[in-house]
N, C-alpha and C. Protein backbone atom coordinates (compact mmCIF):
# COMPACT_ATOMS: atom_id res chain seq x y z
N UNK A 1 146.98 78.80 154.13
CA UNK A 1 147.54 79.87 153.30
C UNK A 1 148.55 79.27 152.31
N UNK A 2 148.94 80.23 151.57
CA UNK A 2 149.96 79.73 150.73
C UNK A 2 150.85 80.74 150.14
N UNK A 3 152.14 80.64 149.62
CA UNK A 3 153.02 81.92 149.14
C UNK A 3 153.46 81.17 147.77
N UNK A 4 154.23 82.06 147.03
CA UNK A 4 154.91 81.58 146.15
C UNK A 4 156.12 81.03 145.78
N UNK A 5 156.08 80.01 144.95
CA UNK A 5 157.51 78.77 144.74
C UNK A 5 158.83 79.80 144.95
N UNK A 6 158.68 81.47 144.14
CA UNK A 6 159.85 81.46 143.71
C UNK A 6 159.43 83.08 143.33
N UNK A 7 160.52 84.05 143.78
CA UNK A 7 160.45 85.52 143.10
C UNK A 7 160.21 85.65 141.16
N UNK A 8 159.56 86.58 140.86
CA UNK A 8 159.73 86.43 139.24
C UNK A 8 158.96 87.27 138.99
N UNK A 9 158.86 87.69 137.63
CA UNK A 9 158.08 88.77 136.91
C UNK A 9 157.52 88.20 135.24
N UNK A 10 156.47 88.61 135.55
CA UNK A 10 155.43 88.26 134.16
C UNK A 10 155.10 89.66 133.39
N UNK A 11 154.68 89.67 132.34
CA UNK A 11 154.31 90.88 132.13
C UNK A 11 153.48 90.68 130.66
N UNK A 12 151.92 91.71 130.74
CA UNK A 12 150.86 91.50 130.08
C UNK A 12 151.40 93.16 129.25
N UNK A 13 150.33 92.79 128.15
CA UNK A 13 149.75 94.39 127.49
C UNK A 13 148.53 94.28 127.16
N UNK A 14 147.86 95.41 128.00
CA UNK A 14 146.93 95.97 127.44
C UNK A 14 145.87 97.25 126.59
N UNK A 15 145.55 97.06 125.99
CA UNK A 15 145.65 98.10 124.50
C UNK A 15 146.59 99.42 125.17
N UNK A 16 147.70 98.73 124.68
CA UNK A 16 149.27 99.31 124.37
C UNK A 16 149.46 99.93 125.55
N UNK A 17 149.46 99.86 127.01
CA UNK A 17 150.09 99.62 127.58
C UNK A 17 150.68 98.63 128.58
N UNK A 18 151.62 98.36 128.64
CA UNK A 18 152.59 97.69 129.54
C UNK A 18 152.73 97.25 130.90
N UNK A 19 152.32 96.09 131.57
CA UNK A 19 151.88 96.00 132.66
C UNK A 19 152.90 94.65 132.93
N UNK A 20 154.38 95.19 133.56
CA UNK A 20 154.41 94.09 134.43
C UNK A 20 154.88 94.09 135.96
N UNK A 21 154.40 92.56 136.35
CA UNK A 21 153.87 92.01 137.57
C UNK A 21 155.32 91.60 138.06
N UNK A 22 155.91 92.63 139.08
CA UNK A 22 157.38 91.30 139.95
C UNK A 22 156.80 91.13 141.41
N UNK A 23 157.04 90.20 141.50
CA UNK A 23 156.42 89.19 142.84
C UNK A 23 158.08 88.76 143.65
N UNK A 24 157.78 89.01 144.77
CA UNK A 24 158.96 87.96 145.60
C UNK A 24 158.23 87.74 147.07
N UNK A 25 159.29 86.75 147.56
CA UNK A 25 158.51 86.15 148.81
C UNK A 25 159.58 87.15 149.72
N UNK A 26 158.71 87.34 150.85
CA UNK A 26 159.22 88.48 151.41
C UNK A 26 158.68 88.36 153.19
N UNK A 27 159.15 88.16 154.63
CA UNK A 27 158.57 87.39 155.99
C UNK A 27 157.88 89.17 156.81
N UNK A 28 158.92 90.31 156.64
CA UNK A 28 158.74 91.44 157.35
C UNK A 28 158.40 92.79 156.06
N UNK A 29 157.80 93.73 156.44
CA UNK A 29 157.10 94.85 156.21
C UNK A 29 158.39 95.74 155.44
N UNK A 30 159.39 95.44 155.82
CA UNK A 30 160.09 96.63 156.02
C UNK A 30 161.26 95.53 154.19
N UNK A 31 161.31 94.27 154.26
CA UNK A 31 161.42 93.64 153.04
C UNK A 31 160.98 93.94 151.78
N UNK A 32 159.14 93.73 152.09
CA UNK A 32 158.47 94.43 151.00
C UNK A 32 158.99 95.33 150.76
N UNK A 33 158.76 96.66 151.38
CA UNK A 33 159.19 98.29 150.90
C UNK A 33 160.53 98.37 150.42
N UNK A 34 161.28 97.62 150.31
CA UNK A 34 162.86 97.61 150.01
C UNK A 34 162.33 97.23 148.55
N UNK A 35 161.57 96.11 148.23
CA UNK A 35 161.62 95.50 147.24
C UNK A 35 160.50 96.50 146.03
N UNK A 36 159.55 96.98 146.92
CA UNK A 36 158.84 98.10 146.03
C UNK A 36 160.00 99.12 145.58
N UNK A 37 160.75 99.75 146.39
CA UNK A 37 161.86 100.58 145.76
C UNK A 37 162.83 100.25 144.99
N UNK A 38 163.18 98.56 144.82
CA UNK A 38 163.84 98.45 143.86
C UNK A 38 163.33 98.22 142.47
N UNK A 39 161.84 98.04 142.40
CA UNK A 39 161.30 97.90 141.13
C UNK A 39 160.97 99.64 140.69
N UNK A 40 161.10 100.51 141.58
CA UNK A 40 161.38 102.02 141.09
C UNK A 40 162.12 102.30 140.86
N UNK A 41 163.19 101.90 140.90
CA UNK A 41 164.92 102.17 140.36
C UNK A 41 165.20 101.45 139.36
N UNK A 42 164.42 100.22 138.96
CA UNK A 42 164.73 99.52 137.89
C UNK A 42 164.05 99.99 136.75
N UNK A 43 162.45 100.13 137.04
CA UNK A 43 162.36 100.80 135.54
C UNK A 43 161.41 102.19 135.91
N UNK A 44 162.85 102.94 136.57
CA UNK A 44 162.68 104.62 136.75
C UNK A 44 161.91 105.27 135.64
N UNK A 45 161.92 105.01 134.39
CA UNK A 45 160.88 105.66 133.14
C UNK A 45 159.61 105.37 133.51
N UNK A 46 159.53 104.36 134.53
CA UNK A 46 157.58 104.08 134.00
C UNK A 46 157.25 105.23 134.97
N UNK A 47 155.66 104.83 134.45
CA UNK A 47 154.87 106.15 135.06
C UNK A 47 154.49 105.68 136.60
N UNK A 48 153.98 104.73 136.73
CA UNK A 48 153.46 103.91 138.01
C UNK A 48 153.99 102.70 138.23
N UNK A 49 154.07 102.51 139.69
CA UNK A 49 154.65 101.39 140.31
C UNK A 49 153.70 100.82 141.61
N UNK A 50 152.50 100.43 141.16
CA UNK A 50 151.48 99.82 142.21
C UNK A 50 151.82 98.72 143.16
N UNK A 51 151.44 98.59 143.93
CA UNK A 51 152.27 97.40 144.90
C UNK A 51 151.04 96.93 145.73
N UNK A 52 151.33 95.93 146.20
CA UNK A 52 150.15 94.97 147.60
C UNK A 52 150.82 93.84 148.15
N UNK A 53 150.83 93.76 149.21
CA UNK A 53 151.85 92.62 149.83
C UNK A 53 150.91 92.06 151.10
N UNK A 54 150.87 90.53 151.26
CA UNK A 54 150.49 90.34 152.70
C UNK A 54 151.45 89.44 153.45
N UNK A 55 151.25 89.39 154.74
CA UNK A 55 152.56 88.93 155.50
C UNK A 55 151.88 88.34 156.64
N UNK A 56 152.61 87.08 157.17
CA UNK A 56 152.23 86.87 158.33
C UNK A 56 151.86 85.30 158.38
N UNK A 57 151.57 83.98 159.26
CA UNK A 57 150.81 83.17 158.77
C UNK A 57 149.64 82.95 158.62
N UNK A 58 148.99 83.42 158.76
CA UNK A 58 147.38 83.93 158.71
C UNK A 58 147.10 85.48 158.06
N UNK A 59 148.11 85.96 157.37
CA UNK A 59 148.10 86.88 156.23
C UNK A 59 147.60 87.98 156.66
N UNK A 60 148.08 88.34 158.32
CA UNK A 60 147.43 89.37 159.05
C UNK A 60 147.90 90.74 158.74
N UNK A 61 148.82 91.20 157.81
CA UNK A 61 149.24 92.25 157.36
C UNK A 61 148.68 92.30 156.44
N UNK A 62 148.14 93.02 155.54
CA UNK A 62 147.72 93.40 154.49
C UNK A 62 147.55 95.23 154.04
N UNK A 63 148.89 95.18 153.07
CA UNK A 63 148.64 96.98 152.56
C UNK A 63 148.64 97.13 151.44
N UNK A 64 148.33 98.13 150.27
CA UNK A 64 148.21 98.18 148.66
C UNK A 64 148.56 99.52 148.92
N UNK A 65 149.19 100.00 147.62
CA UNK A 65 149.19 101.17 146.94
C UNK A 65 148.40 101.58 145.64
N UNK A 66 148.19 102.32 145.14
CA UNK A 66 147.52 103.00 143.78
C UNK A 66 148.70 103.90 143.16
N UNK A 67 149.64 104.52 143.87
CA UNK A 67 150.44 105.02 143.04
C UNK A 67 150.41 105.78 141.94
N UNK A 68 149.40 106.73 142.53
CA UNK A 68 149.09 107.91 141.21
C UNK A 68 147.60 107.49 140.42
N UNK A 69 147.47 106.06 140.56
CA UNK A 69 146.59 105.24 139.77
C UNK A 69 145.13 106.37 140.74
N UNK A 70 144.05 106.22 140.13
CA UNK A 70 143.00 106.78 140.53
C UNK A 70 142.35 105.63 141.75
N UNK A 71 142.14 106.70 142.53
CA UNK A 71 142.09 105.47 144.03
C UNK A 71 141.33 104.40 143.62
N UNK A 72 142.11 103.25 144.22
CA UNK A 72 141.07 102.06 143.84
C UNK A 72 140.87 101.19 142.89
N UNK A 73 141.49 101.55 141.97
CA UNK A 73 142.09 101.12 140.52
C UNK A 73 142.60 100.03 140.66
N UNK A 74 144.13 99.87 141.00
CA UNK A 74 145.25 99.33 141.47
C UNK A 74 145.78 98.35 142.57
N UNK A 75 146.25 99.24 143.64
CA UNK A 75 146.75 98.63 144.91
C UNK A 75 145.00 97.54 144.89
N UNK A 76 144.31 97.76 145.41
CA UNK A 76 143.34 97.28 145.68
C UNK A 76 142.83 95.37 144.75
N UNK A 77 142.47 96.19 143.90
CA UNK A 77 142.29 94.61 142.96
C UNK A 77 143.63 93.88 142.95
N UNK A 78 144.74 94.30 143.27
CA UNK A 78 146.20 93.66 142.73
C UNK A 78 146.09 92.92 144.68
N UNK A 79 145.22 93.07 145.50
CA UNK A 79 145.42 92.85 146.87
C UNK A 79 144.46 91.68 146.66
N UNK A 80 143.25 92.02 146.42
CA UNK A 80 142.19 91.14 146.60
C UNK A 80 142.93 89.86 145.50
N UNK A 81 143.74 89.54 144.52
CA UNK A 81 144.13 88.08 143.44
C UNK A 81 145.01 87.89 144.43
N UNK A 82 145.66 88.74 145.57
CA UNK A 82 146.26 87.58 146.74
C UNK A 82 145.57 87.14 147.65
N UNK A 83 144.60 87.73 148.01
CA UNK A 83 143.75 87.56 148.52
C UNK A 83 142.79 86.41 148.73
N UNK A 84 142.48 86.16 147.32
CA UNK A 84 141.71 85.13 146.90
C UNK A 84 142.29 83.81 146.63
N UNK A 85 143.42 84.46 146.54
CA UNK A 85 144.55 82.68 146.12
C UNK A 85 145.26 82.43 147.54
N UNK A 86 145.01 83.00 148.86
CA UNK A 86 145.18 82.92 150.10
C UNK A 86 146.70 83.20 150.03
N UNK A 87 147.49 84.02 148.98
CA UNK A 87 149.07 84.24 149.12
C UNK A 87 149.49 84.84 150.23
N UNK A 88 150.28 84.68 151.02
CA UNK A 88 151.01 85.27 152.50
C UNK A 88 152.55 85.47 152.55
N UNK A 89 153.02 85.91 152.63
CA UNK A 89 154.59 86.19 152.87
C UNK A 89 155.09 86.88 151.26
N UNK A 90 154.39 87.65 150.54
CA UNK A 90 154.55 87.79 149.38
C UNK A 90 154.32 89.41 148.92
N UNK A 91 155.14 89.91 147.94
CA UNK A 91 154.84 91.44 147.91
C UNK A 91 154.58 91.54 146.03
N UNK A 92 153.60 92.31 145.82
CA UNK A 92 153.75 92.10 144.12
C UNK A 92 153.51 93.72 144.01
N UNK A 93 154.61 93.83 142.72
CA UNK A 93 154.55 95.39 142.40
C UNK A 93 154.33 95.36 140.45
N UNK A 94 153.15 96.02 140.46
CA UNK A 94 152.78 96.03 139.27
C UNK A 94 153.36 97.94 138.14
N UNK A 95 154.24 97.42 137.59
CA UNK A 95 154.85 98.77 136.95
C UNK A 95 154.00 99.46 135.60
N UNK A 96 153.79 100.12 135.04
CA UNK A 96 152.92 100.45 134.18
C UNK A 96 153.95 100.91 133.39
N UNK A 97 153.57 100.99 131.72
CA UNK A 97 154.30 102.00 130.91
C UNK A 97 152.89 102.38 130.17
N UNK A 98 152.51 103.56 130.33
CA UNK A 98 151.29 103.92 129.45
C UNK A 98 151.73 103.88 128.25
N UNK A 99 150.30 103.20 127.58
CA UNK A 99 150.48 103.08 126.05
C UNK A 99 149.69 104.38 125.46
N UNK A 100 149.29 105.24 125.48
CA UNK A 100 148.70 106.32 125.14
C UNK A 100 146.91 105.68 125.06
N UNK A 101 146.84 105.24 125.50
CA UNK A 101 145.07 104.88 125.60
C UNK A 101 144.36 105.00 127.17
N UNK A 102 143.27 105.52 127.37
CA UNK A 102 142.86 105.63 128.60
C UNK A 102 142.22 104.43 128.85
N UNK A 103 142.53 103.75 129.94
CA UNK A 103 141.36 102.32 130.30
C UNK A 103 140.45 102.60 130.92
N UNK A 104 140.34 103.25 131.68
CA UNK A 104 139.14 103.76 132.51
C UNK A 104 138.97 102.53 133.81
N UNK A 105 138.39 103.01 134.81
CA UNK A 105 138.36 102.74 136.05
C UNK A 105 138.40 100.98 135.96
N UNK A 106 137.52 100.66 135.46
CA UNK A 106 136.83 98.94 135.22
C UNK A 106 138.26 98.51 134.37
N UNK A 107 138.80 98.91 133.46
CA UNK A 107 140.05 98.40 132.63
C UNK A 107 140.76 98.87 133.44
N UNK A 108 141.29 99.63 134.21
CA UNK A 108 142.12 99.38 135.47
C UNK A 108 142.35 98.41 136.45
N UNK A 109 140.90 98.39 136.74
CA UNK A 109 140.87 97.30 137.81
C UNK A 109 141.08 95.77 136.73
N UNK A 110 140.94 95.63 136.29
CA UNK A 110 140.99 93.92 135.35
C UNK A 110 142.55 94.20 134.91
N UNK A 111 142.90 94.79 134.57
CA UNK A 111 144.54 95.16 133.84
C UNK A 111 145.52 95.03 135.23
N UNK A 112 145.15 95.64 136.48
CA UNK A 112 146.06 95.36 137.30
C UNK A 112 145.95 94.21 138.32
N UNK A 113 144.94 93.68 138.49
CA UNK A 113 144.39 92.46 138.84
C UNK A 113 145.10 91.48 137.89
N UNK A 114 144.35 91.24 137.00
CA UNK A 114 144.91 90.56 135.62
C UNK A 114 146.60 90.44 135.51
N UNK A 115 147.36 91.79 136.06
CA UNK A 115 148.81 91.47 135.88
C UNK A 115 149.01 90.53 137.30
N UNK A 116 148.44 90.78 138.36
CA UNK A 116 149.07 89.50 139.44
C UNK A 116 148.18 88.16 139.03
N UNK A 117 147.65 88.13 138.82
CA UNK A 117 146.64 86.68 138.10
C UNK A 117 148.13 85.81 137.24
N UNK A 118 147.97 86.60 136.48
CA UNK A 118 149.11 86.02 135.65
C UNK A 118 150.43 85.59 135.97
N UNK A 119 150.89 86.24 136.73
CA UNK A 119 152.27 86.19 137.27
C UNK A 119 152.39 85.39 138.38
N UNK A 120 151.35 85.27 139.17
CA UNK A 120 151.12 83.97 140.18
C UNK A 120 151.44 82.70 139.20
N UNK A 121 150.34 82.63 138.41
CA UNK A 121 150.24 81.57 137.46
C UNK A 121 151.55 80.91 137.21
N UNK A 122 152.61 82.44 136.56
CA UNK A 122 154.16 82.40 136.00
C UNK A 122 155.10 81.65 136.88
N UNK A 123 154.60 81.98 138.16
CA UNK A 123 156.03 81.23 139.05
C UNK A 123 155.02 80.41 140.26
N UNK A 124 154.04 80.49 140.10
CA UNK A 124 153.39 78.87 141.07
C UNK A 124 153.46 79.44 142.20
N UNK A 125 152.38 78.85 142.99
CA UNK A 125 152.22 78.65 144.63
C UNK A 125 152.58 77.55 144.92
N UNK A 126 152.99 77.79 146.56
CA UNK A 126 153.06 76.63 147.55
C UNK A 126 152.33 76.37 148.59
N UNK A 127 151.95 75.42 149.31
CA UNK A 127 150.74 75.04 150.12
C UNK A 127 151.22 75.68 151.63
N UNK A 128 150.98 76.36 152.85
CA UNK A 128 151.79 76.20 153.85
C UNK A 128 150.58 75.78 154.66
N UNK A 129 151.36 75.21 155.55
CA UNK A 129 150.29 74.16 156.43
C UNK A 129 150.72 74.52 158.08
N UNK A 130 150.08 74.37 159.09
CA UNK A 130 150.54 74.18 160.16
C UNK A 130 150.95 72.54 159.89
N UNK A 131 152.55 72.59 160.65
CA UNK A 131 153.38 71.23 160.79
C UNK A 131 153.80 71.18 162.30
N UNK A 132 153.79 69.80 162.35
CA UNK A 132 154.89 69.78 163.91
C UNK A 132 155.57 69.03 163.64
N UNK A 133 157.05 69.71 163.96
CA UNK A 133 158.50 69.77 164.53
C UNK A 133 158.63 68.63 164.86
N UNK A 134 159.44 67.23 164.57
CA UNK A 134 159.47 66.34 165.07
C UNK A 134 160.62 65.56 165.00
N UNK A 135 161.64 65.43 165.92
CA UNK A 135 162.61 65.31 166.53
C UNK A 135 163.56 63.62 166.46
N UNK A 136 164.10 63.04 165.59
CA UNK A 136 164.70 61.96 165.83
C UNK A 136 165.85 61.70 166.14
N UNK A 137 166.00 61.01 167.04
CA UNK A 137 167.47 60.76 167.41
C UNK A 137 168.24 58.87 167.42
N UNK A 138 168.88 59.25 166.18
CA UNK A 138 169.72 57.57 166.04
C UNK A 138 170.94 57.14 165.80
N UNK A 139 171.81 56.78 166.03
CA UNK A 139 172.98 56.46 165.62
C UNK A 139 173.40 56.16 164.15
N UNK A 140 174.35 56.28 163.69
CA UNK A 140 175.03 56.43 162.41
C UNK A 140 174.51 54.91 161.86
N UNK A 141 174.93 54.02 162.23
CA UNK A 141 174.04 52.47 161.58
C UNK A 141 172.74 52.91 161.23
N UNK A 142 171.82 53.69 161.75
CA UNK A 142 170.29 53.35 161.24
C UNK A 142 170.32 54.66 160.40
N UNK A 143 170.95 55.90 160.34
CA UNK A 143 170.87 57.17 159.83
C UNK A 143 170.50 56.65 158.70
N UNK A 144 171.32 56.51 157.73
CA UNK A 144 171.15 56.01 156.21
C UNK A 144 170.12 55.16 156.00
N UNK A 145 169.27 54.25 156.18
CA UNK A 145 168.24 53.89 156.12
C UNK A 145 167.18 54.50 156.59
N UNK A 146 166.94 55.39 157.61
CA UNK A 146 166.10 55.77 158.01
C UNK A 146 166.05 56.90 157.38
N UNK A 147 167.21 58.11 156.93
CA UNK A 147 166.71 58.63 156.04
C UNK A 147 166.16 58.66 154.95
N UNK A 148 166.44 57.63 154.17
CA UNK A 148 165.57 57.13 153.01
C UNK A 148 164.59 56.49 152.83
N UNK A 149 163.91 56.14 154.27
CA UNK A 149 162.68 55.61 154.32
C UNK A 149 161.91 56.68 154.48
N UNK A 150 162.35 58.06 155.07
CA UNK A 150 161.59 59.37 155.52
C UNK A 150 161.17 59.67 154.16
N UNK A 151 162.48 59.62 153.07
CA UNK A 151 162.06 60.35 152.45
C UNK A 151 161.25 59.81 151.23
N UNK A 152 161.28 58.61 151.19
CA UNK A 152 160.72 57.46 150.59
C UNK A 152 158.95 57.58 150.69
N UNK A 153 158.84 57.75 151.92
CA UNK A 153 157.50 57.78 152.50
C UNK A 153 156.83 58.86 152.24
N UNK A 154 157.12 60.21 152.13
CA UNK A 154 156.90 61.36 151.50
C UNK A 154 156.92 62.19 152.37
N UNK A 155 157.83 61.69 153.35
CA UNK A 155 157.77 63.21 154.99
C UNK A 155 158.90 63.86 154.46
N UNK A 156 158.73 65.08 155.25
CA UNK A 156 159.83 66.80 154.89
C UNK A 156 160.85 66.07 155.50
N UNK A 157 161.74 65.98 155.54
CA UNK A 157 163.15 66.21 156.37
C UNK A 157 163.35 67.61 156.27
N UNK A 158 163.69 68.64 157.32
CA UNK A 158 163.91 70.28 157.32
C UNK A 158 165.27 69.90 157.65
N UNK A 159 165.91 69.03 158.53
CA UNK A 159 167.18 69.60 158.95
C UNK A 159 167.64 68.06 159.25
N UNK A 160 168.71 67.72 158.97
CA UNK A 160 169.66 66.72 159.60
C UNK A 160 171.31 67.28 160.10
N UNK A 161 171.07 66.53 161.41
CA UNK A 161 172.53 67.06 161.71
C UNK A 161 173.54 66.22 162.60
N UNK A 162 175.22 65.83 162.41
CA UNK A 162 175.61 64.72 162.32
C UNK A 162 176.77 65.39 163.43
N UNK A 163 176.78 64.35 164.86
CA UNK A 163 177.03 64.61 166.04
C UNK A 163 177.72 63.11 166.30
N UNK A 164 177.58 63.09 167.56
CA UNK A 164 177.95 61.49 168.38
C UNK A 164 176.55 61.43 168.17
N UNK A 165 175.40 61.08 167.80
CA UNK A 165 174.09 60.70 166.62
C UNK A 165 173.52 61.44 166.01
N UNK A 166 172.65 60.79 165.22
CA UNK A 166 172.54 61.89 163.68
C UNK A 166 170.85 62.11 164.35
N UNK A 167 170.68 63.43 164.38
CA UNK A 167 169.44 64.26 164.64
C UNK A 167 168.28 64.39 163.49
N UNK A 168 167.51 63.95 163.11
CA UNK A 168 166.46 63.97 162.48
C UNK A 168 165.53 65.15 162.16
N UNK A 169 165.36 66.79 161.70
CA UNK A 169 163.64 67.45 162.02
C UNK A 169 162.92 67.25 160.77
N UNK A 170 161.68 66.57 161.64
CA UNK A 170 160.87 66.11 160.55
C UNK A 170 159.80 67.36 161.01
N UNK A 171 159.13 67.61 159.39
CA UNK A 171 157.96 67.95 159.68
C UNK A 171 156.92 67.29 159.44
N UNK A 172 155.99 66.86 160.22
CA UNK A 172 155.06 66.23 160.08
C UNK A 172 153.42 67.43 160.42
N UNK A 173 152.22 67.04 158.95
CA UNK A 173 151.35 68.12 159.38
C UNK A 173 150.26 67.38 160.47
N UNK A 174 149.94 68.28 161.26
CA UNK A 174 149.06 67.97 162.40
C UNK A 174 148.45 66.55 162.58
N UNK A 175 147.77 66.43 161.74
CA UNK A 175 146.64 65.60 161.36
C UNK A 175 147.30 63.89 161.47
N UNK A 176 148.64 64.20 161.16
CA UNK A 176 149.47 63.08 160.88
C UNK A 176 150.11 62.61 161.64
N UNK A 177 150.54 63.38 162.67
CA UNK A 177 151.30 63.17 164.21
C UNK A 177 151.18 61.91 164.21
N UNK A 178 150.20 61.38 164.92
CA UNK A 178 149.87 59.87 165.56
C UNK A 178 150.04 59.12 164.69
N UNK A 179 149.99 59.45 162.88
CA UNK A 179 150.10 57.80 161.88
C UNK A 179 151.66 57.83 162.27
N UNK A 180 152.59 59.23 162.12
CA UNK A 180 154.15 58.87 161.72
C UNK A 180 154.34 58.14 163.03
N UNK A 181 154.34 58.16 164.07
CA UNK A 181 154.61 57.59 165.52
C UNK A 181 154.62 56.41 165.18
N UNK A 182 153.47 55.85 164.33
CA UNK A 182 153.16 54.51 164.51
C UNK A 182 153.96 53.56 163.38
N UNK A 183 154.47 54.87 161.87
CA UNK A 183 154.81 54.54 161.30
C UNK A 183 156.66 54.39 161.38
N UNK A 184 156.76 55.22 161.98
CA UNK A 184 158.34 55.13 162.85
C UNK A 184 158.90 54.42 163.54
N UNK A 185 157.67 53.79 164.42
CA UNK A 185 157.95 52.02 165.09
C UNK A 185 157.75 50.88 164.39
N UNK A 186 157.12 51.32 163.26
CA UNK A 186 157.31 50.08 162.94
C UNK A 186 158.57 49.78 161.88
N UNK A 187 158.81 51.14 161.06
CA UNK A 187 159.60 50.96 160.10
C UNK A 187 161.27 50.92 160.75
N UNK A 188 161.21 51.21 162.33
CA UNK A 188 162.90 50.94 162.53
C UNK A 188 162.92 50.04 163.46
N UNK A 189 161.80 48.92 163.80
CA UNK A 189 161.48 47.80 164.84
C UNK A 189 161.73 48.07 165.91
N UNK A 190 160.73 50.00 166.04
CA UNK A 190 160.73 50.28 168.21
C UNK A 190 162.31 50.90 167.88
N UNK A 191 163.37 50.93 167.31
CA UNK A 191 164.53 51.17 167.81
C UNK A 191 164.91 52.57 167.82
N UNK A 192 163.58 53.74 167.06
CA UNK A 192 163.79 55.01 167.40
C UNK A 192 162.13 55.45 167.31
N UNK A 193 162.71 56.68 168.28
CA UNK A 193 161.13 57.31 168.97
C UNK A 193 161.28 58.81 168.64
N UNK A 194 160.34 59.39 167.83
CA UNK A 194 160.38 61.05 167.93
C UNK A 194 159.61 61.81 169.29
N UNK A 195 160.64 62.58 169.05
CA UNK A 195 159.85 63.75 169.90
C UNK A 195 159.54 65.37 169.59
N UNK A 196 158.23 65.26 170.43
CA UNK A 196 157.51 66.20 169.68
C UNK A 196 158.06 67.99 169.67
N UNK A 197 158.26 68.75 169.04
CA UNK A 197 158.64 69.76 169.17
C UNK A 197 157.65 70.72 168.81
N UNK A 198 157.73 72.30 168.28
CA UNK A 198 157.30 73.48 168.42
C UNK A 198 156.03 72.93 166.98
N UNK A 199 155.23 73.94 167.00
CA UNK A 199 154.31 73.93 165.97
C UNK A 199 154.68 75.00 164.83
N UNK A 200 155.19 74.97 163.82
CA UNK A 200 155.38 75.76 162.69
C UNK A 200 154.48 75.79 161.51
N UNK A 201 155.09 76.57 161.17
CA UNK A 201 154.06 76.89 159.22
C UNK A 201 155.11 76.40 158.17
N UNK A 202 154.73 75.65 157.84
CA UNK A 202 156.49 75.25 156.42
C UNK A 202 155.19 74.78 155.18
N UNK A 203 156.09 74.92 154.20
CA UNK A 203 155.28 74.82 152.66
C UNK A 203 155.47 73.32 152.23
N UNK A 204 154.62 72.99 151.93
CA UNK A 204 154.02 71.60 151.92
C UNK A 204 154.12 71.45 150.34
């Protein structure tokens, strides 16, 4: 799956009316709906405020609105461009200002589709991967080198934290477990060993 870099809003026209797309990354149900109501308070004049959000790591929530829009129009196609770009943890609310032209069902569906197409585009996806949690523990002499070999090498560091020794969480994705092990002994000569922790989803 994947979500997006970063909250933001794009916004298209089509024959004269006004279509824009605000997107934010969003983990619970009850986030989204906060965030659909604040794009109704922001631009209280428009006529419609369509929305579709999916949630979860395997994007097991999935709801749309139409919002006055003629069923099916809207919520729907604005679900399926997250859909298809595998977006998860993400809510997009598409606002309308009618331009006095009717689009009809098919220019509905491409106009509100078309506004999350675009606005994905505007602020980028990120990859999320299953990772495992992986745990180092070394004293202040090797910290500073070993952090910059982590990060040198192109592994996540999520968290460092500085005690009587400095704690390491790496994420490493699945597949990779067994190279970093091997690559961890050799790059601090055996003198630190990870351990394995929980399995997470982090953006790659």
């Amino acid at each position: 799956m994947r979500t997006i870099k970063r909250s933001g809003e794009h916004e298209i026209e089509v024959r004269k009316s006004r279509f824009i797309c605000s997107l934010a990354r969003v983990t619970e149900e009850s986030d989204a709906r906060e965030f659909i109501q604040l794009q109704r308070k922001t631009h209280h004049d428009a006529r419609h405020h369509c929305s579709a959000f999916v949630l979860g790591d395997s994007g097991e929530i999935q709801k749309s609105s139409d919002d006055g829009e003629p069923a099916g129009t809207a919520g729907v196609p604005m679900l399926e461009v997250l859909r298809r770009n595998e977006i998860t943890n993400s809510v997009a609310v598409v606002t309308r200002y009618f331009g006095g032209v009717l689009l009809g069902a098919g220019g509905l569906v491409r106009a509100y589709g078309g506004a999350v197409s675009a606005a994905l585009e505007h602020v980028g996806t990120l990859q999320r991967r299953p990772v495992r949690v992986l745990l180092i523990e070394v004293d202040h002499v090797l910290a500073g080198r070993l952090d910059n070999d982590l990060r040198s090498a192109g592994y996540q560091v999520a968290d460092t934290s500085y005690d009587a020794a400095v704690r390491f969480h790496v994420h490493v994705p699945v597949e990779d477990v067994d190279g970093f092990h091997a690559w961890l002994a050799e790059s601090t000569g055996g003198a630190a060993q990870a351990v394995e922790g929980p399995l997470v989803h982090a953006e790659m």
